[in-house]
N, C-alpha and C. Protein backbone atom coordinates (compact mmCIF):
# COMPACT_ATOMS: atom_id res chain seq x y z
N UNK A 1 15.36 31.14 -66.89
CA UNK A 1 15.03 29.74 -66.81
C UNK A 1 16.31 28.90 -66.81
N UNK A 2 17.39 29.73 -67.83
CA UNK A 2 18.55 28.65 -67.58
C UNK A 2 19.34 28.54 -66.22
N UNK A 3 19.21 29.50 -65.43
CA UNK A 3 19.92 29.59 -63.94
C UNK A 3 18.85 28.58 -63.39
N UNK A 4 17.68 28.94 -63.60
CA UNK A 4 16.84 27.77 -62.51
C UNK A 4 17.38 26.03 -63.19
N UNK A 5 17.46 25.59 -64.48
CA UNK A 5 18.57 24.65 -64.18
C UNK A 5 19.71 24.41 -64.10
N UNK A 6 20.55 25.39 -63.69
CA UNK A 6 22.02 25.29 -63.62
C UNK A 6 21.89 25.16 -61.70
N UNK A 7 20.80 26.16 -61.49
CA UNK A 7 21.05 25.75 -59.97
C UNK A 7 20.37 24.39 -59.84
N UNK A 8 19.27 23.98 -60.40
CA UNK A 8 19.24 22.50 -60.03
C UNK A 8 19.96 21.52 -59.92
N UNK A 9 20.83 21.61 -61.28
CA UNK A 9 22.18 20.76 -61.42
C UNK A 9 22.95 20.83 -60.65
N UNK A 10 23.20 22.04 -59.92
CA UNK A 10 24.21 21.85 -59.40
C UNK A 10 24.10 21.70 -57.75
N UNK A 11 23.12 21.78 -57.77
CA UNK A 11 22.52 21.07 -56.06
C UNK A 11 22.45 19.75 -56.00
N UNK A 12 21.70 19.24 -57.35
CA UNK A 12 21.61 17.70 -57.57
C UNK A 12 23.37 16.81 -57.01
N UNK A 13 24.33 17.33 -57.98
CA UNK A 13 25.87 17.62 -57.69
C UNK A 13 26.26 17.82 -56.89
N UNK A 14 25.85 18.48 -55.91
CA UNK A 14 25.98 18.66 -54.51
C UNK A 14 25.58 17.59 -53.51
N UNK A 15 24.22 17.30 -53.66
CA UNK A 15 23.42 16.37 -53.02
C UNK A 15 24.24 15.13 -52.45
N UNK A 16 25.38 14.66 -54.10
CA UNK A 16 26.29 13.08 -53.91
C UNK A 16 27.64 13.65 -53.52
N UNK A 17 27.72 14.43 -52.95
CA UNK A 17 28.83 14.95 -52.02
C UNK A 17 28.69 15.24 -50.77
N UNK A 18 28.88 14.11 -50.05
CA UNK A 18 28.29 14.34 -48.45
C UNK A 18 29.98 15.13 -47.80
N UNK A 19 29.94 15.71 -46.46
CA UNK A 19 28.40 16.19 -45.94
C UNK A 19 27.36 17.19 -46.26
N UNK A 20 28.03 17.95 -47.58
CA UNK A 20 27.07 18.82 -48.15
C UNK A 20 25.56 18.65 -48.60
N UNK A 21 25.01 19.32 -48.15
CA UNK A 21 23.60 18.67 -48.51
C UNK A 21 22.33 19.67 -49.88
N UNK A 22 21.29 19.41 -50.00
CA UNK A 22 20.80 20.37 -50.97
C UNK A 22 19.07 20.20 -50.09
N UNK A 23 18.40 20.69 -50.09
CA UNK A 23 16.91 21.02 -49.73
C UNK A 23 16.14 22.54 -50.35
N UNK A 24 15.12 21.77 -50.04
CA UNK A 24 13.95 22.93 -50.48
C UNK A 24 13.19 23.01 -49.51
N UNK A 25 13.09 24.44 -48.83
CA UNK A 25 12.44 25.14 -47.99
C UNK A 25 11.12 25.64 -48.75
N UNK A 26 9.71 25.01 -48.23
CA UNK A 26 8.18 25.18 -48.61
C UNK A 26 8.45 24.76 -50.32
N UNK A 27 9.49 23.62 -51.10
CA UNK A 27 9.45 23.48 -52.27
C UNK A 27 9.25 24.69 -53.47
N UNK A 28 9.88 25.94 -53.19
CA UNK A 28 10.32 26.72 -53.50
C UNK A 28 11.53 27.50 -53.71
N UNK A 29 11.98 27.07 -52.48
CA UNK A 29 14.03 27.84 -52.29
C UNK A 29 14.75 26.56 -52.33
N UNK A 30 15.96 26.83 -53.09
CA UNK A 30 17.12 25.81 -53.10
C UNK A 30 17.83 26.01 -51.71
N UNK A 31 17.97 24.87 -50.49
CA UNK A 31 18.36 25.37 -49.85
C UNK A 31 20.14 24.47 -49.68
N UNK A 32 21.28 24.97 -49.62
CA UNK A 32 22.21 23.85 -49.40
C UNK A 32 22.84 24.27 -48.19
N UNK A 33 23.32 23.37 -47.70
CA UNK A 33 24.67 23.29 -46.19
C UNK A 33 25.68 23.13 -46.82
N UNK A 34 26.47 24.03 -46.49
CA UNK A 34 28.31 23.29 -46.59
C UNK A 34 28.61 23.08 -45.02
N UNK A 35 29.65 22.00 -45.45
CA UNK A 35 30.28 21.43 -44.23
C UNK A 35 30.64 22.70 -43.26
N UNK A 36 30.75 22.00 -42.25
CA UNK A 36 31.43 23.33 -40.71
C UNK A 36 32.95 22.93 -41.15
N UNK A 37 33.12 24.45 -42.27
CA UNK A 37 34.57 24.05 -42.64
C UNK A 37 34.86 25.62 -43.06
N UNK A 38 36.53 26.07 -43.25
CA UNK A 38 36.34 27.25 -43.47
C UNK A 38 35.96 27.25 -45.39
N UNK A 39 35.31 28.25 -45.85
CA UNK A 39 34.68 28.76 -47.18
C UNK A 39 35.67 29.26 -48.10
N UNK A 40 36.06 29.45 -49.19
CA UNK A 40 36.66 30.24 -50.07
C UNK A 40 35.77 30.71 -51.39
N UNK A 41 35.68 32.35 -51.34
CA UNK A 41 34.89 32.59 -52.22
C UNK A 41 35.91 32.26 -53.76
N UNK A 42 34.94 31.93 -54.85
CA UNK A 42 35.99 32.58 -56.26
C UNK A 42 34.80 33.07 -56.89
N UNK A 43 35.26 33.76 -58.05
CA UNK A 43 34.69 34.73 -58.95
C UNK A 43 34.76 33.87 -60.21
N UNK A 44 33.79 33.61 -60.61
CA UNK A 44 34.35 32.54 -62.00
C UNK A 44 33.28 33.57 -63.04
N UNK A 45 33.82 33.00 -64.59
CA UNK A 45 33.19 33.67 -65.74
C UNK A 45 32.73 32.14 -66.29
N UNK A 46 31.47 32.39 -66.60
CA UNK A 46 30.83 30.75 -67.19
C UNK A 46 30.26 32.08 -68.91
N UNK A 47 29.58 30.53 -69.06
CA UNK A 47 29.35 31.03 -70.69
C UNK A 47 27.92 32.05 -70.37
N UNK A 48 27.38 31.19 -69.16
CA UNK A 48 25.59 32.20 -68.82
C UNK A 48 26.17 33.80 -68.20
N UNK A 49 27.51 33.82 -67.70
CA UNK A 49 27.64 35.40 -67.05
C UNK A 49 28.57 34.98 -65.86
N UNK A 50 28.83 35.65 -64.90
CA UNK A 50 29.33 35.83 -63.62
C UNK A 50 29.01 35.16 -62.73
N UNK A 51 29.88 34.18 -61.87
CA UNK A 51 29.23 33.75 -60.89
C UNK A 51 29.92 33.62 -59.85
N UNK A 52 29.38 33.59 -58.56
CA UNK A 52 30.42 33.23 -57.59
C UNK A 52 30.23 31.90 -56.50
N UNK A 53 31.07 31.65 -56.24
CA UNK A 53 31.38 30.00 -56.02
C UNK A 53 31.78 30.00 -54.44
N UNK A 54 31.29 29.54 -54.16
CA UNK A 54 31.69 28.77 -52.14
C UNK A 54 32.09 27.69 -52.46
N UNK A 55 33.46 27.03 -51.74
CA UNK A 55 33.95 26.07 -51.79
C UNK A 55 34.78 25.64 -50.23
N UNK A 56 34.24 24.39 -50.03
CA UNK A 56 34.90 23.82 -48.31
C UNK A 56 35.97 22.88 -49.19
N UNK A 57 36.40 21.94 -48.35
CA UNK A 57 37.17 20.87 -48.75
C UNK A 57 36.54 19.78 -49.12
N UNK A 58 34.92 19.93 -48.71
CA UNK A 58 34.00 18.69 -49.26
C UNK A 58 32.86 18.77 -49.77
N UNK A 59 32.62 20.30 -49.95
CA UNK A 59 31.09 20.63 -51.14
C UNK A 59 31.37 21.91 -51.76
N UNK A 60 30.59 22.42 -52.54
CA UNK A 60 30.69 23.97 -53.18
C UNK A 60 29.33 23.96 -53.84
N UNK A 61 29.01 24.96 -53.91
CA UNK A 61 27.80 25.68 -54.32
C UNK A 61 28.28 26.74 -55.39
N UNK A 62 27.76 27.37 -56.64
CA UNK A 62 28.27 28.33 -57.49
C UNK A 62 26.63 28.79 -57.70
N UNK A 63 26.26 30.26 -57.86
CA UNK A 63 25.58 30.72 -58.57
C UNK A 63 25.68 32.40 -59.07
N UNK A 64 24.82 33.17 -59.53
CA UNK A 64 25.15 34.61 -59.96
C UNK A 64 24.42 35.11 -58.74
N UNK A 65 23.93 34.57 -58.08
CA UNK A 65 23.25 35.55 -56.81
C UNK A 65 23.04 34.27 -55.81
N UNK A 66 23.62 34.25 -54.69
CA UNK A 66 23.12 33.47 -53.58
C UNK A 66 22.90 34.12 -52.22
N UNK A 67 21.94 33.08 -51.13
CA UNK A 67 21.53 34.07 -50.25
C UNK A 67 22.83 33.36 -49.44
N UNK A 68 23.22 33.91 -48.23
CA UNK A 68 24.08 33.14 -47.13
C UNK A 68 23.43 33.24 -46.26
N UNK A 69 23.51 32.55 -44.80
CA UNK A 69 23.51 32.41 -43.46
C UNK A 69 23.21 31.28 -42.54
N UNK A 70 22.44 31.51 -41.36
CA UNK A 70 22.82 30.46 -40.21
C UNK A 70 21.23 29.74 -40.55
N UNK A 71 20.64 29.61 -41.51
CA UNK A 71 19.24 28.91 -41.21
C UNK A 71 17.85 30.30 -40.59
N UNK A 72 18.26 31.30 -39.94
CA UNK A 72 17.30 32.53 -39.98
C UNK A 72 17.54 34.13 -41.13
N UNK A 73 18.84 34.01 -41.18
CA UNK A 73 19.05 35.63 -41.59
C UNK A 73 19.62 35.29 -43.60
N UNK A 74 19.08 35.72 -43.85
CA UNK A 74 19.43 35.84 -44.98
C UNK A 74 20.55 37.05 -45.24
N UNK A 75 21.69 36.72 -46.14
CA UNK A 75 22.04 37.73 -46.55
C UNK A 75 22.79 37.67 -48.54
N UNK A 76 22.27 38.48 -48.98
CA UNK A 76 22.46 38.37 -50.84
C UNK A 76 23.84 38.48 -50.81
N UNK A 77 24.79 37.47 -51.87
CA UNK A 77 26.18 37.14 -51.53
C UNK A 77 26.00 37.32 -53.55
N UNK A 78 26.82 38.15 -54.21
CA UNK A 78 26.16 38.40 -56.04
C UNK A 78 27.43 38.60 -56.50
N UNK A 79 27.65 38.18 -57.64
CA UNK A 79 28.61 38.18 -58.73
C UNK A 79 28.38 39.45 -59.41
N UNK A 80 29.07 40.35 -59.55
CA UNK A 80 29.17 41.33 -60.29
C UNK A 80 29.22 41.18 -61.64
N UNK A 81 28.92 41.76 -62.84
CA UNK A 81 29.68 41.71 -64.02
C UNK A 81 30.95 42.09 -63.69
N UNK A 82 31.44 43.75 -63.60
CA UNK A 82 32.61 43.84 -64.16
C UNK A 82 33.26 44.47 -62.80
N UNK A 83 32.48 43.51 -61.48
CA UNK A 83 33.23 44.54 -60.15
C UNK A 83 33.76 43.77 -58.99
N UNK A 84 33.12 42.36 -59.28
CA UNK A 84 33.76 41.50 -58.35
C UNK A 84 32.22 40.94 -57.60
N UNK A 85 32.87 39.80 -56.40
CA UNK A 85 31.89 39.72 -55.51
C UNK A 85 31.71 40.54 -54.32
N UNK A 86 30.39 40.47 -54.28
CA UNK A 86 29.21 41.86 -53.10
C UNK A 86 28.92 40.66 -52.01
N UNK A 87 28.69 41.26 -50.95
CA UNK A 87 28.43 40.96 -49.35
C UNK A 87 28.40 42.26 -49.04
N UNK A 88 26.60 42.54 -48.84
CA UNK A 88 26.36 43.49 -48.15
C UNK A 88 26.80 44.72 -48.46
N UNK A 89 27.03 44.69 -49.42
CA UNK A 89 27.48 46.31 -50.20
C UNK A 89 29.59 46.29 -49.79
N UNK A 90 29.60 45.21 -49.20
CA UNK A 90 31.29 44.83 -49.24
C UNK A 90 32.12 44.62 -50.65
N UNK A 91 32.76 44.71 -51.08
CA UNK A 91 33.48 44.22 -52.31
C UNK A 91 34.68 42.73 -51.73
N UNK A 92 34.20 41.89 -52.16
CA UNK A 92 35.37 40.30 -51.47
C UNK A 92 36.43 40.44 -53.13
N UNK A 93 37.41 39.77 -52.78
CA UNK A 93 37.93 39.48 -53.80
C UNK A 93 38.21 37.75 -53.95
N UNK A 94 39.02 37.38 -55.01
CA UNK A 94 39.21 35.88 -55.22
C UNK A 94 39.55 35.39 -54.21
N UNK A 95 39.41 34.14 -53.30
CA UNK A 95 40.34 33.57 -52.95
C UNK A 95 39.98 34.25 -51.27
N UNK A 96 39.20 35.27 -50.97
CA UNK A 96 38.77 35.57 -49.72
C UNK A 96 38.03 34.99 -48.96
N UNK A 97 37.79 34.58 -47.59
CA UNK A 97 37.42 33.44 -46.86
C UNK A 97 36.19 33.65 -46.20
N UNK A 98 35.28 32.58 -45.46
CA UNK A 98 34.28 32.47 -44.49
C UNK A 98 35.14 31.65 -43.28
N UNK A 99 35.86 31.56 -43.05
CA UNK A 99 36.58 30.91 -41.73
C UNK A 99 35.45 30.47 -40.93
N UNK A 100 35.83 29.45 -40.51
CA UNK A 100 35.26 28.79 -39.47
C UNK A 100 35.68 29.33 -38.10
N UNK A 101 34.24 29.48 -37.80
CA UNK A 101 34.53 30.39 -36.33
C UNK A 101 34.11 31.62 -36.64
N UNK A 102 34.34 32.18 -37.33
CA UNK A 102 34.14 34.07 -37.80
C UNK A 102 32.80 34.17 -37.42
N UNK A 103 32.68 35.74 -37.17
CA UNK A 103 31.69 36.29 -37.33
C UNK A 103 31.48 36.93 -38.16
N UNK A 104 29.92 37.52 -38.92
CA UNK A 104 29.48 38.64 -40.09
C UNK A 104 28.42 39.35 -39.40
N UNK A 105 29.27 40.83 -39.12
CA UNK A 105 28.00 41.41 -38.70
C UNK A 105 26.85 42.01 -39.74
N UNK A 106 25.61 41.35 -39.27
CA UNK A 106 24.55 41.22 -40.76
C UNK A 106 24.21 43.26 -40.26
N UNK A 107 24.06 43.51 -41.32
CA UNK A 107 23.63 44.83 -41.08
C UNK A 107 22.13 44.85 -41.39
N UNK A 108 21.83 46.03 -41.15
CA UNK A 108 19.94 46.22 -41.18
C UNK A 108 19.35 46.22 -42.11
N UNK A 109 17.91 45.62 -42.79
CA UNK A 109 17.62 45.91 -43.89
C UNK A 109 17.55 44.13 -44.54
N UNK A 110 18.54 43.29 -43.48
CA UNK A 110 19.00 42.22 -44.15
C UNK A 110 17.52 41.15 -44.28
N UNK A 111 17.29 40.21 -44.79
CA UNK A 111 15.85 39.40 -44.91
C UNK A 111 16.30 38.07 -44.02
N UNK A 112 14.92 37.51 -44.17
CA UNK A 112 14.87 36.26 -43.03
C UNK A 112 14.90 35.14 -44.00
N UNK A 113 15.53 34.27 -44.03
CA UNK A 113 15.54 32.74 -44.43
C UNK A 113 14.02 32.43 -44.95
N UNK A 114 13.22 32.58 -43.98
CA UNK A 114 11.51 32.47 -44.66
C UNK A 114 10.74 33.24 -45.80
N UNK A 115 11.61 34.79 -45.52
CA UNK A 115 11.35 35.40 -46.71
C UNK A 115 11.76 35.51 -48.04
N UNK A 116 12.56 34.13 -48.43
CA UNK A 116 13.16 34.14 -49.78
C UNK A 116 11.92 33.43 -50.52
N UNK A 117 12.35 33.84 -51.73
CA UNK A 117 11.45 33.22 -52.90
C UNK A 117 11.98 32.17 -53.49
N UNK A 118 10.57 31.75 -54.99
CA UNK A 118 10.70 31.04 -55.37
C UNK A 118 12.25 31.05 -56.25
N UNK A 119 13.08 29.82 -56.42
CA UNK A 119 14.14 30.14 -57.46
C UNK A 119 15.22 30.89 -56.68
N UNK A 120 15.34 31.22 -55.49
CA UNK A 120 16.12 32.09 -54.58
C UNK A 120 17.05 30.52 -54.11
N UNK A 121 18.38 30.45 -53.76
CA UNK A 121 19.03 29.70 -53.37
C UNK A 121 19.90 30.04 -51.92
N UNK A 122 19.67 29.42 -51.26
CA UNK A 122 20.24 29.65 -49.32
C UNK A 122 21.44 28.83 -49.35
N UNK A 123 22.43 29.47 -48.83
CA UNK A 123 23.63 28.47 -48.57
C UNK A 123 23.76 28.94 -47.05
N UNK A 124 23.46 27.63 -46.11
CA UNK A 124 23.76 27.42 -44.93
C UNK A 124 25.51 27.51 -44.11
N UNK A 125 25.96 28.39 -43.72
CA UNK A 125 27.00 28.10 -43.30
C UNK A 125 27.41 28.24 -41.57
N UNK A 126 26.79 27.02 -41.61
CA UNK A 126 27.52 26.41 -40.06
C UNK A 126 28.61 26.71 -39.12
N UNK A 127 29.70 26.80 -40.00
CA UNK A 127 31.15 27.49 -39.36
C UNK A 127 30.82 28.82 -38.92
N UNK A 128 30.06 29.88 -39.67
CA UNK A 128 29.88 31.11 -39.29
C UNK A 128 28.50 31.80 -38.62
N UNK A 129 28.77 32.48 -37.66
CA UNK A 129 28.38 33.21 -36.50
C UNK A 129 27.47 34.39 -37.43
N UNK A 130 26.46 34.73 -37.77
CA UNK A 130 26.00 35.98 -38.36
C UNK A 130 24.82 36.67 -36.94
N UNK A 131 25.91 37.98 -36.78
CA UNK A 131 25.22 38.65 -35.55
C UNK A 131 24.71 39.65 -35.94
N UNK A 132 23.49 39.72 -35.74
CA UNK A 132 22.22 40.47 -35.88
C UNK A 132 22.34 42.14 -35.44
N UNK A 133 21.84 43.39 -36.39
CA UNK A 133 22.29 44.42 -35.74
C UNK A 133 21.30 45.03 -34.50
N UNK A 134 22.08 45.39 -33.94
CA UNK A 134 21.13 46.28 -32.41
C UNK A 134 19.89 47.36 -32.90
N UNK A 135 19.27 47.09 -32.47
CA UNK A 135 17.78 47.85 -32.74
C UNK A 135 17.70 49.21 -31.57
């Protein structure tokens, strides 16, 4: 319950930082945009646990589990306890980027933007290209 208001707060927080924005998809998923800017992940330690943080030059989003992508593909972006941040079974470290322009090739298995749940949080990122795997 305390993540469901830490992510409220901090979308709310988000919300008065344009152009970043905050929404709810079917009033269930937190959904936010960061600017078409390049991303920097960090790894932060809060008092609730692990979290990891997206930051442009004009919004940021922080939680212990967020989804990423373009508005269809979901992909789980998670704070480790004691291993770092996960992408896709990737290990990122501090200070590692979403560049604007890049691509992420989403691998298989990955979920759809529609299929997140309640309390699930989407961070939209515009700058990046997520290409779908070949069937």
């Amino acid at each position: 319950m305390r993540l469901f208001f830490a992510v409220v707060f901090a979308c709310v927080s988000l919300a008065a930082v344009p152009p970043a924005s905050a929404d709810s998809i079917d009033g269930s998923v937190v959904q936010v945009r960061l600017p078409n800017q390049d991303i920097t992940l960090s790894y932060m330690e809060r008092k609730s646990g692990f979290t990891v943080e997206l930051e442009s030059n004009d919004g940021s989003v922080e939680g212990q589990k967020l989804f990423v992508g373009d508005g269809t593909v979901a992909i789980e972006l998670v704070a480790h306890p004691s291993e770092g941040i996960f992408l896709q079974g990737n290990q990122y470290r501090q200070g590692d980027q979403f560049k604007k322009g890049s691509t992420i090739k989403v691998r298989p298995g990955f979920k759809k933007a529609s299929a997140l749940t309640t309390g699930d949080v989407y961070v939209v990122l515009p700058g990046v290209k997520f290409e779908l795997p070949n069937n």
